[in-house]
C-alpha atoms as a PDB file:
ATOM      1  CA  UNK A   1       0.000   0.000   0.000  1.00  0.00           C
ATOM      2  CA  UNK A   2       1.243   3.525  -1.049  1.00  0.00           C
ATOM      3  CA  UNK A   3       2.052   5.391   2.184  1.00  0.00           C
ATOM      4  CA  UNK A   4       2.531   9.346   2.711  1.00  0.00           C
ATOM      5  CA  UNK A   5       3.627  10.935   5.395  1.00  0.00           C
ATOM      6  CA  UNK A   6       3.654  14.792   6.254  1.00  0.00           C
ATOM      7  CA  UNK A   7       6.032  16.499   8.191  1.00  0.00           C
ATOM      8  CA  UNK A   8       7.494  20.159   8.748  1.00  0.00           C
ATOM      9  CA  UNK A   9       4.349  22.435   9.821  1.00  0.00           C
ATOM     10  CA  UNK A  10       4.303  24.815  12.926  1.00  0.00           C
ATOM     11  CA  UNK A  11       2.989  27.943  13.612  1.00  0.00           C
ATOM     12  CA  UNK A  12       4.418  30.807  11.763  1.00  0.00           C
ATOM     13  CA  UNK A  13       3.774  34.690  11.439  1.00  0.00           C
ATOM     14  CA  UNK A  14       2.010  36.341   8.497  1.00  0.00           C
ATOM     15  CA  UNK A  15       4.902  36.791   5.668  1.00  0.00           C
ATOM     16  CA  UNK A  16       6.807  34.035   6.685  1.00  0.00           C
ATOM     17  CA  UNK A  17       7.902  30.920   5.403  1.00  0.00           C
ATOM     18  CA  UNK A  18       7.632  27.228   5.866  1.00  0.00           C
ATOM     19  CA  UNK A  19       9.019  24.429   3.897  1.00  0.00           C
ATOM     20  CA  UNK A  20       6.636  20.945   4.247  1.00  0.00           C
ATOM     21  CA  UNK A  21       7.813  17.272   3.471  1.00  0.00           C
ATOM     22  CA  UNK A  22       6.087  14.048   2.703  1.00  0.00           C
ATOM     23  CA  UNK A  23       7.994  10.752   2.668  1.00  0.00           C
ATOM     24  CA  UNK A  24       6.607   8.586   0.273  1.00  0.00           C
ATOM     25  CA  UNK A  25       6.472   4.690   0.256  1.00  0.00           C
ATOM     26  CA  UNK A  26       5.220   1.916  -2.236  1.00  0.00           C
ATOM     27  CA  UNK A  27       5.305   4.339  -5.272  1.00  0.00           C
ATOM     28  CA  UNK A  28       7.937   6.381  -7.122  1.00  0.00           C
ATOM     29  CA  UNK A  29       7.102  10.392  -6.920  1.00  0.00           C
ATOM     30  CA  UNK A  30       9.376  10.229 -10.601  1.00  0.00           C
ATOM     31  CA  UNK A  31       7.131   8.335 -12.152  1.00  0.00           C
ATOM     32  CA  UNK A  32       3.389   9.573 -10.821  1.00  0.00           C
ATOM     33  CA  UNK A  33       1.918  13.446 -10.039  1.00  0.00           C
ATOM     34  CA  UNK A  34       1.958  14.514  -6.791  1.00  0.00           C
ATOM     35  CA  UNK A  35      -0.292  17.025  -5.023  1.00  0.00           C
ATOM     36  CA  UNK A  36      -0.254  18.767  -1.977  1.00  0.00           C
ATOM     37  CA  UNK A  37      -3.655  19.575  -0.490  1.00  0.00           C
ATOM     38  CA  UNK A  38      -5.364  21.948   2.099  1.00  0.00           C
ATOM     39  CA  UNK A  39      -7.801  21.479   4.845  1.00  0.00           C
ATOM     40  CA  UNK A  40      -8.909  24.243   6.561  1.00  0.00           C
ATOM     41  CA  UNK A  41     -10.960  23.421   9.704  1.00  0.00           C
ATOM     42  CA  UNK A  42     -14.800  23.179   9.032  1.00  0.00           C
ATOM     43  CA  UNK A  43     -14.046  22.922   5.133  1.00  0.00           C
ATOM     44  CA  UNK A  44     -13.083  20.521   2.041  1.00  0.00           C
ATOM     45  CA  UNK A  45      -9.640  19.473   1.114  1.00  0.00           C
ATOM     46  CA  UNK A  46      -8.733  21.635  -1.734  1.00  0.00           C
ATOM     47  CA  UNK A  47      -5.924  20.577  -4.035  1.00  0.00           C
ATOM     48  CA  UNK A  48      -3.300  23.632  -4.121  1.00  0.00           C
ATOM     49  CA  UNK A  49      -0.309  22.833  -6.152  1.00  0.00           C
ATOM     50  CA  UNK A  50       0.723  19.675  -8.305  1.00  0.00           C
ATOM     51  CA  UNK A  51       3.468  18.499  -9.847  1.00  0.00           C
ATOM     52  CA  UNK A  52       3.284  15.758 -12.914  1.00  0.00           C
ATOM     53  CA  UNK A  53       5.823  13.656 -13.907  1.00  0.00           C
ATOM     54  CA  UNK A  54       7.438  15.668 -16.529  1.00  0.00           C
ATOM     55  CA  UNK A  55       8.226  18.100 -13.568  1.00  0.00           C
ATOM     56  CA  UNK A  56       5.431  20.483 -14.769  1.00  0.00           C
ATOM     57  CA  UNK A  57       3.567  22.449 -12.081  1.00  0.00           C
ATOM     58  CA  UNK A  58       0.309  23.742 -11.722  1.00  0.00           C
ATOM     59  CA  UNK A  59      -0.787  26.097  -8.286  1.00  0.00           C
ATOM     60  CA  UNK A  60      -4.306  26.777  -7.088  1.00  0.00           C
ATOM     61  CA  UNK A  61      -4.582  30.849  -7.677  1.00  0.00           C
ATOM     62  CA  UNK A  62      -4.867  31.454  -3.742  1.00  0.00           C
ATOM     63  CA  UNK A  63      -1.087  30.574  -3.852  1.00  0.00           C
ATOM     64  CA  UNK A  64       0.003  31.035  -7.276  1.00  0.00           C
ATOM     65  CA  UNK A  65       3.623  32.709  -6.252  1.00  0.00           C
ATOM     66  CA  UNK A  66       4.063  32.304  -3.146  1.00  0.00           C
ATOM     67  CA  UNK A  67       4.193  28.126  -2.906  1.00  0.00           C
ATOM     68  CA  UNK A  68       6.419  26.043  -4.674  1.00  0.00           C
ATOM     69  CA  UNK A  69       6.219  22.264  -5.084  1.00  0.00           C
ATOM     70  CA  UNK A  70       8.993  20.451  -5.827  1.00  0.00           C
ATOM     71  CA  UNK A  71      10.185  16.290  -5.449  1.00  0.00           C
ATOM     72  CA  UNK A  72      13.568  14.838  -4.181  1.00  0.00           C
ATOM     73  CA  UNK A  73      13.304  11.659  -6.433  1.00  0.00           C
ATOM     74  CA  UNK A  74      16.618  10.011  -5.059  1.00  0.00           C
ATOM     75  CA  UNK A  75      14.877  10.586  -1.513  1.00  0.00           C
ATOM     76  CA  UNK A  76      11.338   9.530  -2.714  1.00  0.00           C
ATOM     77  CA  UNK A  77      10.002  13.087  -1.144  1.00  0.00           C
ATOM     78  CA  UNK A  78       7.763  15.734  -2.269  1.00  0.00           C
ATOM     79  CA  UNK A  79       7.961  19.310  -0.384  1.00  0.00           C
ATOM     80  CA  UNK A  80       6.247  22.400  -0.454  1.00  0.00           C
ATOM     81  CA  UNK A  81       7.737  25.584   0.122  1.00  0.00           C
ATOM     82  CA  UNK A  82       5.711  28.151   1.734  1.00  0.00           C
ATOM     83  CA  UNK A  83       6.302  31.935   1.304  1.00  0.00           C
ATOM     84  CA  UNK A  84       4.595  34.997   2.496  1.00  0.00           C
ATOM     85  CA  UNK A  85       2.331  33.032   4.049  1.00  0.00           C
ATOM     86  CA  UNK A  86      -1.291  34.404   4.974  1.00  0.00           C
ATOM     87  CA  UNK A  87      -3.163  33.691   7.633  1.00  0.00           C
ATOM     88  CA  UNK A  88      -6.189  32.212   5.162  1.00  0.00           C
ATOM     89  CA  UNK A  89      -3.425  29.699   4.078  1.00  0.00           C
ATOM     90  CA  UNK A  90      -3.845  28.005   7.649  1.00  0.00           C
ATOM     91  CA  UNK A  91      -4.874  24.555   7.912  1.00  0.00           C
ATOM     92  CA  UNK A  92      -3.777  20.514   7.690  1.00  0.00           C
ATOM     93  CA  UNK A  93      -1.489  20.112   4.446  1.00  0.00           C
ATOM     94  CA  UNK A  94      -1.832  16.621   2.818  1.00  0.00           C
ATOM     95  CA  UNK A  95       0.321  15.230   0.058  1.00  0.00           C
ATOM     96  CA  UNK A  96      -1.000  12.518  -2.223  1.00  0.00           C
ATOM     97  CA  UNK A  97      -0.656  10.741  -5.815  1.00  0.00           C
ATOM     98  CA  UNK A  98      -3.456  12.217  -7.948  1.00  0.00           C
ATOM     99  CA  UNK A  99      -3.969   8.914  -9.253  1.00  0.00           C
ATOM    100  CA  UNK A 100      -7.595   7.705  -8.184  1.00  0.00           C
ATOM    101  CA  UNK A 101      -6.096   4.119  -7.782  1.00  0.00           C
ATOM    102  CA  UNK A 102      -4.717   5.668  -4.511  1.00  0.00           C
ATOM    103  CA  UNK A 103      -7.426   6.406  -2.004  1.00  0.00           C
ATOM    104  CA  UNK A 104      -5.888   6.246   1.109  1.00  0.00           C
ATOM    105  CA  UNK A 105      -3.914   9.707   2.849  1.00  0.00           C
ATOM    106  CA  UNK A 106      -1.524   9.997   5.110  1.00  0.00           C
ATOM    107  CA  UNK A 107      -1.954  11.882   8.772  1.00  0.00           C
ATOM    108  CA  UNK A 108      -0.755  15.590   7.222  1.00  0.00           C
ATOM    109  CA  UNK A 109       0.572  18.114   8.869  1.00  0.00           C
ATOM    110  CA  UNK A 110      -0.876  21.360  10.884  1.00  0.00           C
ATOM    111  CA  UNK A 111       0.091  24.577   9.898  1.00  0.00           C
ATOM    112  CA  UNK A 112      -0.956  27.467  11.473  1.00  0.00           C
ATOM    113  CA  UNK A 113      -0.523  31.311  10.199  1.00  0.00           C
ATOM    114  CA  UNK A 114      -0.790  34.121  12.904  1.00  0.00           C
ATOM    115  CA  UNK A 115      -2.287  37.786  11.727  1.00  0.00           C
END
């Protein structure tokens, strides 16, 4: 079974940064698009940026920017990178293969952006 897991959120001031990591296990990030999704509390998960496998990107216009996505494939990782963050970008960050024959996500990670 594909496994993700999430790791570097925190709390963090308005115009700050934060970089986010997801481990990946049982599938290549090289070979399959990645996302990185938002859940703020008391809404849907929103997809914000992808990357495919060519090493194209595409970012939700909320962070179109400020976030970059970006994969480590000798590491098997997929990060985010967080600038000038807003206080509307708080929430739990998620990273998952956009293929539908993986349902399953991993815990995420909180982040949290102070006014």
């Amino acid at each position: 079974q594909v496994q993700m897991s999430e790791s570097g959120g925190g709390l963090v001031q308005a115009g700050g940064s934060l970089r986010l990591s997801c481990a990946v296990s049982g599938m290549m990030v090289s070979l399959n698009a990645m996302g990185w999704y938002r859940q703020a509390a008391g809404k849907q998960r929103v997809l914000v940026a992808q990357i495919s496998r060519t090493g194209g990107s595409y970012y939700d216009p909320s962070v179109e920017g400020r976030f970059t996505i970006s994969r480590d494939n000798d590491k098997n990782t997929v990060s985010l990178q967080m600038n000038a963050a807003k206080p509307e970008d708080t929430g739990v960050y998620y990273c998952k293969p956009l293929s539908n024959s993986v349902d399953n996500w991993g815990r995420g990670t909180l982040v949290t952006v102070s006014s």
